[in-house]
Protein backbone atom coordinates (compact mmCIF):
# COMPACT_ATOMS: atom_id res chain seq x y z
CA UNK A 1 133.45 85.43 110.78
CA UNK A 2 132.86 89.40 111.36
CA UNK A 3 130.27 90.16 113.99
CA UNK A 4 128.93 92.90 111.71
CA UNK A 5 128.13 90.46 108.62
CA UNK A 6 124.23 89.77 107.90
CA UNK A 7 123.84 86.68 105.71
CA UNK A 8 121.60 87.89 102.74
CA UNK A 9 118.14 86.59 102.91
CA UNK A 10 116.44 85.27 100.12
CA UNK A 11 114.91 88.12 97.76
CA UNK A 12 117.26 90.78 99.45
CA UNK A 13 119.43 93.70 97.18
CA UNK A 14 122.58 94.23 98.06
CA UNK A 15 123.63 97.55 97.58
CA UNK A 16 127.33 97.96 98.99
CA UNK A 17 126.67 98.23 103.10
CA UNK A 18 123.20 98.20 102.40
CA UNK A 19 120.37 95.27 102.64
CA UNK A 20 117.73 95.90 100.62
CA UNK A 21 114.66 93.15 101.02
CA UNK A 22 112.08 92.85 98.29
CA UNK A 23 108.67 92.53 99.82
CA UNK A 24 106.28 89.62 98.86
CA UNK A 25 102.54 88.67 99.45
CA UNK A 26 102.73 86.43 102.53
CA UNK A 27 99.95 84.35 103.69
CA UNK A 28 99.29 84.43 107.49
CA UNK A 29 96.67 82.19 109.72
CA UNK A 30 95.16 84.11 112.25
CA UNK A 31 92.89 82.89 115.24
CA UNK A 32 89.56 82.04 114.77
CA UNK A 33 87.47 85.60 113.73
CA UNK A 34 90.10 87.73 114.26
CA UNK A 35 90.82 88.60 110.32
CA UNK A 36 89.35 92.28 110.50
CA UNK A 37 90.80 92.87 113.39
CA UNK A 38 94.80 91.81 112.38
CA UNK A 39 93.83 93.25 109.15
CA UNK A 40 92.80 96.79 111.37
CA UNK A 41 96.05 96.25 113.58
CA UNK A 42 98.30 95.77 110.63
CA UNK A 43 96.98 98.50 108.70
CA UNK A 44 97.71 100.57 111.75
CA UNK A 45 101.31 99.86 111.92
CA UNK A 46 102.05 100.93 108.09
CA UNK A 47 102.25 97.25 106.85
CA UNK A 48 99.89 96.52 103.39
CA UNK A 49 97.66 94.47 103.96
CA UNK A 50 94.91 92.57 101.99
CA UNK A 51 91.64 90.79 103.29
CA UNK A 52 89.64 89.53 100.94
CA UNK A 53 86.11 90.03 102.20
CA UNK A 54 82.11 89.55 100.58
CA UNK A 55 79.18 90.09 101.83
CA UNK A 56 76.05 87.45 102.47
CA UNK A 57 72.56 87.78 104.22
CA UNK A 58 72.47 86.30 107.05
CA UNK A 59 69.13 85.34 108.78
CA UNK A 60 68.04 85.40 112.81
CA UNK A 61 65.00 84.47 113.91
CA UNK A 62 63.83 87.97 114.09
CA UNK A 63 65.69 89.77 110.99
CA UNK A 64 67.90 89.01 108.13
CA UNK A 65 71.08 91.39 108.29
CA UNK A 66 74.00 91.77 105.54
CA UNK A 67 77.45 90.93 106.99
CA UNK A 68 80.69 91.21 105.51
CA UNK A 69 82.75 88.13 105.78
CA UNK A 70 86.43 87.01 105.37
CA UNK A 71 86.81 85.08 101.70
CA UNK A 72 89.18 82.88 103.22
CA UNK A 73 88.54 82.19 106.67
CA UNK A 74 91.39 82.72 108.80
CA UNK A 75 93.77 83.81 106.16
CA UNK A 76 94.66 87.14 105.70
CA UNK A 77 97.58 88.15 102.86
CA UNK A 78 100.18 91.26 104.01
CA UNK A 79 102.91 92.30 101.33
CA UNK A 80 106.23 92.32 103.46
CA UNK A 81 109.91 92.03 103.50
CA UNK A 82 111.58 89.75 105.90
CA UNK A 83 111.69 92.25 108.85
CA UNK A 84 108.15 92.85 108.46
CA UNK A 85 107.22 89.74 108.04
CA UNK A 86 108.28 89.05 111.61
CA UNK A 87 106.55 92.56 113.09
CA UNK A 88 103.35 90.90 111.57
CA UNK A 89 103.67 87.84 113.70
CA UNK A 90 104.31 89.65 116.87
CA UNK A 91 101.16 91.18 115.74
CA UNK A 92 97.92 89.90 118.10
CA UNK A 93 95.64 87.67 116.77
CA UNK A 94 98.62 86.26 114.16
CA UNK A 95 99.01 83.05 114.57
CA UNK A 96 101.68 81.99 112.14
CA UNK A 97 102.93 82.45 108.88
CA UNK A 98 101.89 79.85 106.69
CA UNK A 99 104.97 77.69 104.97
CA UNK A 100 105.34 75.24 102.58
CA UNK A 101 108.47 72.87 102.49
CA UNK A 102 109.84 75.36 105.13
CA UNK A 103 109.48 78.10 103.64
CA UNK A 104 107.15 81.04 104.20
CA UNK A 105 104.10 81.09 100.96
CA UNK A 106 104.40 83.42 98.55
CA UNK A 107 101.32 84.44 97.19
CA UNK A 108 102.50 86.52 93.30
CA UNK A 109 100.97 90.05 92.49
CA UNK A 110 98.63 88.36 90.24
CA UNK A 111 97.16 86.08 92.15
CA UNK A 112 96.21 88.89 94.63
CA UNK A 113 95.09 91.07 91.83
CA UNK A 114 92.92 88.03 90.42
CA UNK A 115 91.26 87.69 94.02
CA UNK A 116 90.81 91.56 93.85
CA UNK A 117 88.63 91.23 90.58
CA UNK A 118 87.18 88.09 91.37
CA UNK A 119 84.90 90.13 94.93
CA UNK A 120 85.08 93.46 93.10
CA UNK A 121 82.50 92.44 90.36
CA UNK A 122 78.52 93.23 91.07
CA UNK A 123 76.24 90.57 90.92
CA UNK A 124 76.79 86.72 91.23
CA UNK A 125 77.35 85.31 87.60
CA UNK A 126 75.98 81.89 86.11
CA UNK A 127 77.35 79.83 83.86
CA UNK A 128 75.30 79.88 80.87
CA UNK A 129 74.87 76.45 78.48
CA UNK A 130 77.01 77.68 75.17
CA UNK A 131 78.58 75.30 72.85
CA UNK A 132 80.92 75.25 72.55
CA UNK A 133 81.58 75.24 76.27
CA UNK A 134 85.42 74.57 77.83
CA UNK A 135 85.94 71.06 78.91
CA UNK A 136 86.13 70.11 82.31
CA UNK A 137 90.16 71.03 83.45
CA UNK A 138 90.56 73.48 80.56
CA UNK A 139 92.94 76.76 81.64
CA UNK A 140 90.77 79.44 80.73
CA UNK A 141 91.39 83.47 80.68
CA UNK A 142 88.44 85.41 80.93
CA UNK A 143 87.78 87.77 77.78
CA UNK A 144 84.82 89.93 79.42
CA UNK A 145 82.73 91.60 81.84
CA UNK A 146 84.17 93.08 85.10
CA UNK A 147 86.57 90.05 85.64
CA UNK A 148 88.50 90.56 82.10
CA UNK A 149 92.01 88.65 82.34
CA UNK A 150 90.93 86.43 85.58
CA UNK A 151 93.02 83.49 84.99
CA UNK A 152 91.83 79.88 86.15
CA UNK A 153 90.27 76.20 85.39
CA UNK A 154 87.29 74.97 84.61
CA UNK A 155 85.98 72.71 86.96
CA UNK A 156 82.75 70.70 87.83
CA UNK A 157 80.87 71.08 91.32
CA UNK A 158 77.73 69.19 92.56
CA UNK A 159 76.63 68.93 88.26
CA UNK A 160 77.37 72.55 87.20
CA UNK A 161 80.61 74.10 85.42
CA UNK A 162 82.57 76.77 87.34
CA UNK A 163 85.64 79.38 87.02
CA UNK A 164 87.85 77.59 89.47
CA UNK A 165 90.53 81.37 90.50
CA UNK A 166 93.25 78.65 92.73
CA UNK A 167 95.59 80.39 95.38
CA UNK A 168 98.18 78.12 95.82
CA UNK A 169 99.90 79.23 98.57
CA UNK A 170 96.74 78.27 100.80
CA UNK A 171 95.71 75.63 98.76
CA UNK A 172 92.14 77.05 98.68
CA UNK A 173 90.19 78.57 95.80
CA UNK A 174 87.40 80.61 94.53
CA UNK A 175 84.85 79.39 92.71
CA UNK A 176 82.99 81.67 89.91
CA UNK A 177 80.04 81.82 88.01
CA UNK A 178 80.42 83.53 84.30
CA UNK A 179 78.82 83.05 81.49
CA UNK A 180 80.82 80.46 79.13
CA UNK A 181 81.20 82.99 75.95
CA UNK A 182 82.81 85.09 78.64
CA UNK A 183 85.93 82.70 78.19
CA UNK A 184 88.00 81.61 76.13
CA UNK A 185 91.42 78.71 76.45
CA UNK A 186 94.41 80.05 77.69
């Protein structure tokens, strides 16, 4: 075998003696608390990088404070080729790279982009009582407000209906409250 081959890695371009790797959203698990941090660190080193954040009141016993909190605790998402993929994990803080069957999760454009939607609207929505309302396990697209084209599921939780936004490659989700006209079956 010559010394100077380099097997192609899955997603990669070739382009005569050029390798060309296609970068993907990866999913990486980081230590506990450490997400702004990697995501500061990463950032720093040119690699794009995604942490899904919100914020919540918090209260002590002598204030209540607004903090900013990691979505997904312990997850952050970085779009990266092969070779970066492996910078990120010598990256403190980086535990691993999450894998399924193997292989390192892929996390699509959309999903990211429905996640980006999802924390970007203002306000916490409700479901509202419309009939007719999606059934419970319906695939629903969302046809208004700020969150127009979120894809997901209907689900029930604890008695009331929610927008259930699923990112597979964790196997965690977001669950949202929109009114019911707000959606229609996908």
């Amino acid at each position: 075998m010559d010394p100077h081959f380099i097997p192609a890695l899955p997603g990669a371009i070739s382009l005569g003696s050029f390798m060309i790797q296609k970068s993907h959203w990866r999913v990486f698990y980081t230590f506990p608390r450490a997400e702004k941090k990697c995501e500061k660190r990463l950032a720093d080193r040119n690699i794009d990088v995604f942490l899904p954040t919100y914020t919540v009141v918090r209260q002590w016993s002598d204030r209540k404070k607004k903090v900013v909190e990691p979505l997904f605790r312990n997850y952050i998402f970085a779009r990266v080729d092969e070779h970066d993929r492996l910078r990120v994990l010598q990256t403190d803080g980086i535990v691993r790279c999450v894998t399924f069957n193997g292989s390192p999760a892929v996390v699509s454009d959309e999903e990211i982009e429905s996640i980006r939607r999802a924390i970007s609207s203002e306000g916490e929505f409700a479901v509202v009582d419309y009939v007719p309302r999606p059934e419970v396990g319906t695939k629903v697209v969302v046809t208004e407000g700020p969150m127009n084209g979120l894809r997901g599921e209907v689900r029930e939780h604890r008695g009331q209906t929610h927008l259930l936004v699923a990112i597979a490659a964790i196997r965690q989700a977001i669950r949202i409250n929109i009114p019911a006209q707000w959606v229609q079956t996908a």
